[in-house]
Protein backbone atom coordinates (compact mmCIF):
# COMPACT_ATOMS: atom_id res chain seq x y z
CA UNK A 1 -41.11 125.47 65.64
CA UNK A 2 -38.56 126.22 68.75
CA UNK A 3 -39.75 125.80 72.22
CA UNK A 4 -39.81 129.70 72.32
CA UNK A 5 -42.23 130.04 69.54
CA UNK A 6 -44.43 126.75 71.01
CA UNK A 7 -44.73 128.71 75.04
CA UNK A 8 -45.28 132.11 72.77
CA UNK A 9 -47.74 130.55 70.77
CA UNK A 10 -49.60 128.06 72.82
CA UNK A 11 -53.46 128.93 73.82
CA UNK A 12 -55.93 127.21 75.43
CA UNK A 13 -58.18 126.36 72.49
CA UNK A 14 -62.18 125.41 73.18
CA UNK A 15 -62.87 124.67 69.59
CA UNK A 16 -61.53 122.51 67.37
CA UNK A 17 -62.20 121.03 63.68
CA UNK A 18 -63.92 118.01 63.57
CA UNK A 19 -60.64 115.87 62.96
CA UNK A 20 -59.56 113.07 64.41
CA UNK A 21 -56.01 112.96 65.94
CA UNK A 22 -54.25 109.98 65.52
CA UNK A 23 -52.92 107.34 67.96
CA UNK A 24 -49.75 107.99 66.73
CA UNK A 25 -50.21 111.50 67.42
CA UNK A 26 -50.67 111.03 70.88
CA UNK A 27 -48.23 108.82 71.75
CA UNK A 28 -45.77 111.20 70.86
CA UNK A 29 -46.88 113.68 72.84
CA UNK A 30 -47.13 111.39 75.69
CA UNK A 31 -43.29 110.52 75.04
CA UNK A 32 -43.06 114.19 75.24
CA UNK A 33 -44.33 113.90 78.64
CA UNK A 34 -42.90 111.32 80.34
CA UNK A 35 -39.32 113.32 79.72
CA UNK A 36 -40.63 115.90 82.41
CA UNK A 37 -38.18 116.54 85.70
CA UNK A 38 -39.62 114.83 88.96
CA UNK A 39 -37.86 114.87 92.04
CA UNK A 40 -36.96 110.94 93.11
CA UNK A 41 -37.62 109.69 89.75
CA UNK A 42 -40.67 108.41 90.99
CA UNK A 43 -43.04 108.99 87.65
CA UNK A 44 -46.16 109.60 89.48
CA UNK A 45 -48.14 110.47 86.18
CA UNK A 46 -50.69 107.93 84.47
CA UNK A 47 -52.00 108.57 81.57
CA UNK A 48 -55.71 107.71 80.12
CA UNK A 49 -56.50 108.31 76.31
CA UNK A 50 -60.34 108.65 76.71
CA UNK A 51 -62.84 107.41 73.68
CA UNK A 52 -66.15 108.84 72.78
CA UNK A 53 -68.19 106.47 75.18
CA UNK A 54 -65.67 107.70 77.90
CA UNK A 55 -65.93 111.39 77.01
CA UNK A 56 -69.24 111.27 77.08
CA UNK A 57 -69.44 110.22 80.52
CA UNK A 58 -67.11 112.44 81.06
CA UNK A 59 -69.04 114.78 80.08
CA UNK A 60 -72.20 113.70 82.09
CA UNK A 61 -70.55 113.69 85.09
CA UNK A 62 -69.47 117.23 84.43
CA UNK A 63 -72.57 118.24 83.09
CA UNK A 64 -74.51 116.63 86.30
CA UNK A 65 -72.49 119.19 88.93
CA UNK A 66 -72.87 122.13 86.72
CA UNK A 67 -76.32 121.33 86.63
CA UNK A 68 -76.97 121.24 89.92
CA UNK A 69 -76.98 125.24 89.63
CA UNK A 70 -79.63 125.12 87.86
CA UNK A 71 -83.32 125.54 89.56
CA UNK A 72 -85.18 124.16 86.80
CA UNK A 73 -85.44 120.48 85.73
CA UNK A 74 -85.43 121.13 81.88
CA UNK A 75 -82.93 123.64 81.50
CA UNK A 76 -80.82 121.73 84.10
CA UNK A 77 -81.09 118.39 81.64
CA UNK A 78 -80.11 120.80 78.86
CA UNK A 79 -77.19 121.44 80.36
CA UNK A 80 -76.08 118.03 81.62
CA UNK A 81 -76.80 116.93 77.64
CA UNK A 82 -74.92 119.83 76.11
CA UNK A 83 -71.78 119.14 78.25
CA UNK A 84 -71.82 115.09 77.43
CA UNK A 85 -72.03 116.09 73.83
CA UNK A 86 -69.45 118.63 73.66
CA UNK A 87 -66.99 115.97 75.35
CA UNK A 88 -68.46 113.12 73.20
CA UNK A 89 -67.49 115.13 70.07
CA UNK A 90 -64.03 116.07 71.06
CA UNK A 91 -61.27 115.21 68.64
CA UNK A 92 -59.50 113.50 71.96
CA UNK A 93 -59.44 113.87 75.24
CA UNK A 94 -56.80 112.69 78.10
CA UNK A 95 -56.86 112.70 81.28
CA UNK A 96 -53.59 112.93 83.42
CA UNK A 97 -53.45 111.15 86.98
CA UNK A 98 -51.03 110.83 89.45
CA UNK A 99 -50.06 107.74 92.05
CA UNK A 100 -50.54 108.73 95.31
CA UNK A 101 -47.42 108.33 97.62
CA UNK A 102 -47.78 108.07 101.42
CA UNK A 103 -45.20 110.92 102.42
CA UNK A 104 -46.96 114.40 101.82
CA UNK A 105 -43.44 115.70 100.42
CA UNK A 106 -43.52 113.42 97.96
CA UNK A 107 -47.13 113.80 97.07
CA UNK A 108 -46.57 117.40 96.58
CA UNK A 109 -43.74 117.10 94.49
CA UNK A 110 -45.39 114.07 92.47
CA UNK A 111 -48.65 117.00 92.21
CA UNK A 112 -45.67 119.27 90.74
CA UNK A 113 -44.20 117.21 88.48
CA UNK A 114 -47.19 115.76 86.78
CA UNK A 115 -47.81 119.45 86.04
CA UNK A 116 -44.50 119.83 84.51
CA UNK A 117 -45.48 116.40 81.82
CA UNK A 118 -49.11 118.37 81.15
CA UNK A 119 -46.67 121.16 80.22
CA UNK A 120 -44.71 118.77 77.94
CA UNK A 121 -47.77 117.56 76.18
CA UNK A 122 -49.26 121.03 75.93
CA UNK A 123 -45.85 122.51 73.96
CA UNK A 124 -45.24 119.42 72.36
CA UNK A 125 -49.29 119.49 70.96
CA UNK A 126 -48.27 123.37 69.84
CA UNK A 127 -45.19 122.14 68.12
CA UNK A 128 -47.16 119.87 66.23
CA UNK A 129 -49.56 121.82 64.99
CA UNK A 130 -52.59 121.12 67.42
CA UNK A 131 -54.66 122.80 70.12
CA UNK A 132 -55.06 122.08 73.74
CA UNK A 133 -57.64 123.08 76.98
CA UNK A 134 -56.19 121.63 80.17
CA UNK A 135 -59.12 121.85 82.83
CA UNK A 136 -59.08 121.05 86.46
CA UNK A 137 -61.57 121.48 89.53
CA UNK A 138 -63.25 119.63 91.78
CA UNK A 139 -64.68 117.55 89.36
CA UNK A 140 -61.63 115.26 88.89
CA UNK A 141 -62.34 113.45 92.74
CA UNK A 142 -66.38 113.27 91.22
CA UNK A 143 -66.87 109.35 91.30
CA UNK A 144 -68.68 108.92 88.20
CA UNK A 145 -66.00 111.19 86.65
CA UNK A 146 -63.61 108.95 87.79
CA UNK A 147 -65.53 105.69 86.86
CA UNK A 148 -65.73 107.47 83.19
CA UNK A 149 -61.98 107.90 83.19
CA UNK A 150 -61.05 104.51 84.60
CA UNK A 151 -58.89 105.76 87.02
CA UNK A 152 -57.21 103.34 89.19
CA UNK A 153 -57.51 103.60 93.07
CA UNK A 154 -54.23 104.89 94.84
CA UNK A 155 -54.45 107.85 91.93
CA UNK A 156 -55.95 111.13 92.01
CA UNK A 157 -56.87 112.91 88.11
CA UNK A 158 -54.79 116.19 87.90
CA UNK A 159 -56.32 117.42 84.97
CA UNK A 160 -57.89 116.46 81.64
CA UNK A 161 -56.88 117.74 78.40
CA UNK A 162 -58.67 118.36 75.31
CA UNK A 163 -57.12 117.70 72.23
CA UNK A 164 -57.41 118.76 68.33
CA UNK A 165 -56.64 120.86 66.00
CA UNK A 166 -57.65 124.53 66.64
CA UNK A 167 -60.75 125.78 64.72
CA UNK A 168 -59.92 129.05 65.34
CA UNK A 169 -56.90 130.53 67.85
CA UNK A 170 -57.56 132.87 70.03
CA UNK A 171 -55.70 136.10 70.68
CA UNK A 172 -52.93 136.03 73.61
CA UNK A 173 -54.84 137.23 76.84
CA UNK A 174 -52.48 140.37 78.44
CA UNK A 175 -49.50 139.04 80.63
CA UNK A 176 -47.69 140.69 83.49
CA UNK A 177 -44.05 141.33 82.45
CA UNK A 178 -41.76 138.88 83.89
CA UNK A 179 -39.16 141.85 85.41
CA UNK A 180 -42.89 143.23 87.08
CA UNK A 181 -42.28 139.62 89.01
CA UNK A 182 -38.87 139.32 89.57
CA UNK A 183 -36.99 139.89 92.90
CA UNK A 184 -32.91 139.78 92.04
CA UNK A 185 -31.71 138.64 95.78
CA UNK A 186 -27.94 139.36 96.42
């Protein structure tokens, strides 16, 4: 597959067959990423290859704030133990942090860049076959979120991943033409 095909073709996938992807899998995707352009050279990315024990407090910790939208106490448990399994029985699961650097500038282009290696992983997880969901939100600065992932302190999680190959691939959702975008300044 050429990169064309792999940005053409890659989806973000919420189910997945119940197949494990290998180590060796992922650390080629991960080599993928660490190629990514960053400003300075400072490679503000970290990288956390979560197992089921971790993905399933993951998922609690997920499942606890959605929860919290819910009135009552039974239906909100239901939901906190729906979201821990659904993490728990993920093929894998990363999450992607980034170092924290004291100037702002460099913070924001650190932020940038270590959405440029989730990029990397994504196409390279396409090129090989395999599915991806990158999610964000306010969850990632939850502290038992980051006490599931292990994060280290002086990093803030950009974004998890989830990981397997695609039970099913949905269609391509309608896109803006890039020309609709594009100003040509003389």
């Amino acid at each position: 597959m050429d990169i064309f095909e792999a940005i053409s073709s890659r989806r973000s996938i919420k189910s997945y067959k119940d197949q494990a992807i290998s180590d060796e899998a992922i650390e080629k995707m991960l080599s993928m990423a660490v190629l990514a352009p960053n400003h300075r050279m400072t490679e503000p990315w970290r990288f956390y290859v979560l197992g089921p024990d971790a993905r399933s407090a993951y998922g609690a910790a997920l499942g606890a704030r959605k929860a919290k939208r819910v009135e009552d106490d039974e239906a909100a448990a239901a939901v906190i133990e729906k979201v821990t399994e659904s993490h728990r029985d993920l093929p894998a699961m990363l999450a992607v942090s980034m170092t924290l650097h004291d100037d702002p500038e460099i913070r924001e282009e650190d932020y940038a860049a270590s959405y440029m290696a989730i990029q990397n992983l994504c196409l390279a997880a396409c090129a090989m076959g395999l599915g991806t969901h990158v999610k964000s939100g306010g969850v990632m600065d939850d502290p038992n979120a980051r006490a599931a992932v292990g994060v280290a302190d002086g990093e803030r999680i950009v974004a998890t991943i989830s990981l397997g190959e695609p039970a099913e691939l949905p269609a391509p959702k309608p896109r803006k033409d890039a020309a609709d975008l594009t100003t040509w300044v003389p």
